[in-house]
Protein backbone atom coordinates (compact mmCIF):
# COMPACT_ATOMS: atom_id res chain seq x y z
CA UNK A 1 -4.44 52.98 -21.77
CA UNK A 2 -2.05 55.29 -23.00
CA UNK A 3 -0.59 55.05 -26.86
CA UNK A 4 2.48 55.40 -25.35
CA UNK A 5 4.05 51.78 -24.62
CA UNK A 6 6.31 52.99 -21.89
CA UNK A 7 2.87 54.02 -19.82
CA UNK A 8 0.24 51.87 -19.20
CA UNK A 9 -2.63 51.57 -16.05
CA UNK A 10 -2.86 49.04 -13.90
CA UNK A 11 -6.48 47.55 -14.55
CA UNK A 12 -6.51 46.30 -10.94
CA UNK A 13 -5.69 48.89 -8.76
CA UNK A 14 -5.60 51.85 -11.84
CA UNK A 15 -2.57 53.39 -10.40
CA UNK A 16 -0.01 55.07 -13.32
CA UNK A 17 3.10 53.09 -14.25
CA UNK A 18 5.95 54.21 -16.97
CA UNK A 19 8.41 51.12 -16.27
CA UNK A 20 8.21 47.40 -15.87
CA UNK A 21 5.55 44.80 -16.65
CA UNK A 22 4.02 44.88 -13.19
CA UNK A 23 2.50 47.01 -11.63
CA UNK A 24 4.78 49.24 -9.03
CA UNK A 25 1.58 49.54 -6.12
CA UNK A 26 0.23 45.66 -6.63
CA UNK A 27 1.64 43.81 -8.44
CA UNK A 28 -0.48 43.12 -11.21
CA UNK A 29 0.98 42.05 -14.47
CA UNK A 30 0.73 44.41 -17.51
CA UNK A 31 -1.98 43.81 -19.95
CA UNK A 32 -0.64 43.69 -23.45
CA UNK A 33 -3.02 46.30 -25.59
CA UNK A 34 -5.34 45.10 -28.15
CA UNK A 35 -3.33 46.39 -30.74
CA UNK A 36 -0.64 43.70 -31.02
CA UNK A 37 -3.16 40.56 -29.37
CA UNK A 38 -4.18 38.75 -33.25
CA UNK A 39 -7.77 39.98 -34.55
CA UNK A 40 -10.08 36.79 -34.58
CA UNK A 41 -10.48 36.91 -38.34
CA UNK A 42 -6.34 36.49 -38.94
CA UNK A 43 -6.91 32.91 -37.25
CA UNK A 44 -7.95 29.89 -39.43
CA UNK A 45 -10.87 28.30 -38.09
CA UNK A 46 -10.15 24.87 -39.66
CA UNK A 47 -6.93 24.04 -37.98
CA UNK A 48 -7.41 22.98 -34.91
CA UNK A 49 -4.53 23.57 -31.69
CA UNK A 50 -2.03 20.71 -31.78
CA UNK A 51 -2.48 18.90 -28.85
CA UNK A 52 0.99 17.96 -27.10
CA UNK A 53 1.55 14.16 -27.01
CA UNK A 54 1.36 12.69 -23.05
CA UNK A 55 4.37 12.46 -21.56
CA UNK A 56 4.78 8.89 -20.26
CA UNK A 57 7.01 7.52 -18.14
CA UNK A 58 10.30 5.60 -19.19
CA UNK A 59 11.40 2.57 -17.61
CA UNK A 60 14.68 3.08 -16.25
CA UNK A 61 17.03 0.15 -17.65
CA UNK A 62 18.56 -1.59 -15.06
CA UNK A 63 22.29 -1.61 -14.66
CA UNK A 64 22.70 -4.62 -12.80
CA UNK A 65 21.98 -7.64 -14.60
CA UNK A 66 19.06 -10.42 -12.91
CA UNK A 67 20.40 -12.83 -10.72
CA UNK A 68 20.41 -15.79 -12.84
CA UNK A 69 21.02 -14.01 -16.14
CA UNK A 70 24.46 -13.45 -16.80
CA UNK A 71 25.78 -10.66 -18.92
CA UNK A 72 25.88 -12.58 -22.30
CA UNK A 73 22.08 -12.45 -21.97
CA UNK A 74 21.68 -16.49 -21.04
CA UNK A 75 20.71 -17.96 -18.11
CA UNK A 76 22.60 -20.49 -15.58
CA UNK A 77 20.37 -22.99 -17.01
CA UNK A 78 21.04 -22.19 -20.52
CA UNK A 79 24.58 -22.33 -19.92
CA UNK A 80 24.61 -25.43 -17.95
CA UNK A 81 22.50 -27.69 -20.24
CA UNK A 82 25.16 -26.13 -23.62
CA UNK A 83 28.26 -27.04 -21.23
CA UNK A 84 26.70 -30.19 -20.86
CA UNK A 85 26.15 -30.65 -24.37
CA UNK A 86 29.31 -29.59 -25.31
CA UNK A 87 31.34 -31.92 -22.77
CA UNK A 88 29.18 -35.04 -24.20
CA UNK A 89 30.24 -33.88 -27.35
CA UNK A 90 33.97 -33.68 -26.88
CA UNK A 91 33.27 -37.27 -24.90
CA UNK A 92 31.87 -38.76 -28.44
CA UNK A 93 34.34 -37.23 -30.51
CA UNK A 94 37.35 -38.21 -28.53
CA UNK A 95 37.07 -40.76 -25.42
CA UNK A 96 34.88 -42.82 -27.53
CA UNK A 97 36.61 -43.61 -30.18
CA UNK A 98 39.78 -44.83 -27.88
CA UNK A 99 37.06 -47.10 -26.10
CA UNK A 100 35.26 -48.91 -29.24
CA UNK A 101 38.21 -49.03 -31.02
CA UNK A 102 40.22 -50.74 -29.08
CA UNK A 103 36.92 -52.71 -28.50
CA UNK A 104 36.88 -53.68 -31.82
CA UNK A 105 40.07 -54.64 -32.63
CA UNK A 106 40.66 -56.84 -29.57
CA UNK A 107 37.80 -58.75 -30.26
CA UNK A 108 38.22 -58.94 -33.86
CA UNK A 109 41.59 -60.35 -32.82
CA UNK A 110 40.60 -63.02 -30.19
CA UNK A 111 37.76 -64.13 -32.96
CA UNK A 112 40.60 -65.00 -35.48
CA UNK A 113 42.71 -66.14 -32.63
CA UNK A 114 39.55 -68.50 -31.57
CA UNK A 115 38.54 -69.11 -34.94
CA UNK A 116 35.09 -68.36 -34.20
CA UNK A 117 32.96 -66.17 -36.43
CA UNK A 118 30.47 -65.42 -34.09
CA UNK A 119 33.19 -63.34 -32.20
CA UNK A 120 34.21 -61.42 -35.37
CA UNK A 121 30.99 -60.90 -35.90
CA UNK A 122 30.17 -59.07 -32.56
CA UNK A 123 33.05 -57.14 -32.97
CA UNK A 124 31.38 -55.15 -35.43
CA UNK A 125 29.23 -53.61 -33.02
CA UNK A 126 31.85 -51.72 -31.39
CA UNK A 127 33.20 -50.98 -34.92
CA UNK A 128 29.60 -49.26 -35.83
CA UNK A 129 29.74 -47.44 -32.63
CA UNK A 130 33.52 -46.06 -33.41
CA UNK A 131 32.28 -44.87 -36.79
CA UNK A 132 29.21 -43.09 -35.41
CA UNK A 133 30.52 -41.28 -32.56
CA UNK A 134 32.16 -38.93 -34.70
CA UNK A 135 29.12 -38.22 -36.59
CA UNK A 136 27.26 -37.59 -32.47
CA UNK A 137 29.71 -35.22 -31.67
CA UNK A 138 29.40 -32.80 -34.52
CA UNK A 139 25.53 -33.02 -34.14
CA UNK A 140 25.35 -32.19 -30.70
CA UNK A 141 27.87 -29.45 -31.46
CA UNK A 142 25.68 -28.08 -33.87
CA UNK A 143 22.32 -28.52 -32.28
CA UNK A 144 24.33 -26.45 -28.89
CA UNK A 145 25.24 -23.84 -31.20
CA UNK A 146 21.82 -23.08 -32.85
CA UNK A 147 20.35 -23.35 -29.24
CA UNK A 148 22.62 -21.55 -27.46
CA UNK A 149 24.48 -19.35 -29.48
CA UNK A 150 26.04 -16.74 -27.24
CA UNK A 151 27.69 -20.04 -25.56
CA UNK A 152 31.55 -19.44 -24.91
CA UNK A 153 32.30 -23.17 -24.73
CA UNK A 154 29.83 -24.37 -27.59
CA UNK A 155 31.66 -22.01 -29.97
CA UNK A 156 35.33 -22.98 -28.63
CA UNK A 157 34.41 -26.99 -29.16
CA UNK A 158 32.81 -25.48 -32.71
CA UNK A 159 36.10 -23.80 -33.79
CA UNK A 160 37.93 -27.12 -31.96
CA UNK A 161 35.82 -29.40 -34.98
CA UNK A 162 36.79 -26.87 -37.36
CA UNK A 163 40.69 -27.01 -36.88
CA UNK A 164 40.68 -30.78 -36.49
CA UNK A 165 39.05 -30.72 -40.22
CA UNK A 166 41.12 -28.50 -42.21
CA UNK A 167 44.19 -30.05 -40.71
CA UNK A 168 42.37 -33.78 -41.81
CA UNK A 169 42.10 -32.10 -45.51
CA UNK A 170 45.61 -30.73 -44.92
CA UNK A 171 46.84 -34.13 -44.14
CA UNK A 172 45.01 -35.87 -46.92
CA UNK A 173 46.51 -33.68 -49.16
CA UNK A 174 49.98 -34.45 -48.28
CA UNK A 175 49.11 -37.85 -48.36
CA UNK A 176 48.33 -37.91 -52.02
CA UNK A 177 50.80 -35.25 -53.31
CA UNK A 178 52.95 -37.92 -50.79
CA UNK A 179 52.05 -41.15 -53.03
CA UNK A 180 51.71 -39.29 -55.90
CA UNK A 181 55.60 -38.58 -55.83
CA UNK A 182 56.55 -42.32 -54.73
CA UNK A 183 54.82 -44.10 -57.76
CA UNK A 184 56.40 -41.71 -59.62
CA UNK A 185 59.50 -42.35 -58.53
CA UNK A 186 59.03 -46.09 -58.88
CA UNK A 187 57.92 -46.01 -62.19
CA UNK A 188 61.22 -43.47 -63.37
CA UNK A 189 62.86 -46.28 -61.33
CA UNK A 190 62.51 -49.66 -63.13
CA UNK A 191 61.96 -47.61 -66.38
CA UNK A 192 65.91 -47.55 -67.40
């Protein structure tokens, strides 16, 4: 080879060229001199080539959600057996009280009516069952929430619970502030 860079000699076919990195006759690439390849003693022996990591194959996500998935990440039966939850919850805290209520009182009423104490007696059954329905219906809100928490309905009946109880505290409080102010105003009354 020449030491000028602009010439160089095809090692293939050994014809002349002064242009280009290939060679004009057949195409051979040009040969870079020895001059700028690195000498073997400039290279450290005790590094070794990185190796490139394999390239592996990504799952592409899917865009449309499964067929019994829906896109709140629960299934139909998830959602079925919290609705179901939910409903017997609303059933406890609501219908049921109407039903053993009235239970109660009427037959708390015909046993004084009757005289009988046996009657009275029963009618505390009904009484029990009005007092614990309540207490059902928040636990099977709760338990719906913890087990199905991205549940629409289970987290409407939850904030549902927690309106009807600040506006009980809200109501007991106006109560006593309520009485407060009439025994007040009864004792100012007959104190002349």
């Amino acid at each position: 080879m020449s030491e000028n860079n602009s010439e160089w000699k095809c090692p293939k076919c050994g014809a002349l060229n002064s242009y280009g990195n290939f060679c004009g006759e057949c195409g051979e690439p040009k040969v870079i001199a020895a001059s700028f390849a690195p000498k073997p003693a400039d290279v450290p022996a005790s590094t070794p080539a990185p190796v490139p990591a394999p390239v592996q194959a990504q799952e592409e996500p899917s865009k449309a959600p499964q067929s019994n998935t829906s896109a709140k990440g629960e299934t139909r039966e998830e959602k079925k057996a919290a609705e179901k939850m939910c409903i017997i919850s609303l059933v406890c805290m609501y219908a049921s009280p109407v039903v053993f209520g009235t239970m109660f009182y009427g037959l708390e009423s015909l046993g004084e009516s009757l005289g009988s104490d046996i009657i009275s007696y029963l009618a505390l059954i009904p009484g029990l069952i009005y007092c614990l329905s309540g207490i059902a219906a928040i636990v099977l809100m709760i338990v719906a929430r913890v087990k199905y928490p991205k549940n629409t309905f289970a987290k409407v009946v939850m904030w549902i619970y927690i309106g009807q109880a600040i506006l009980s505290v809200v109501a007991t409080i106006l109560t006593i502030i309520f009485c407060a102010a009439s025994f007040s105003y009864c004792v100012n009354e007959f104190n002349w």
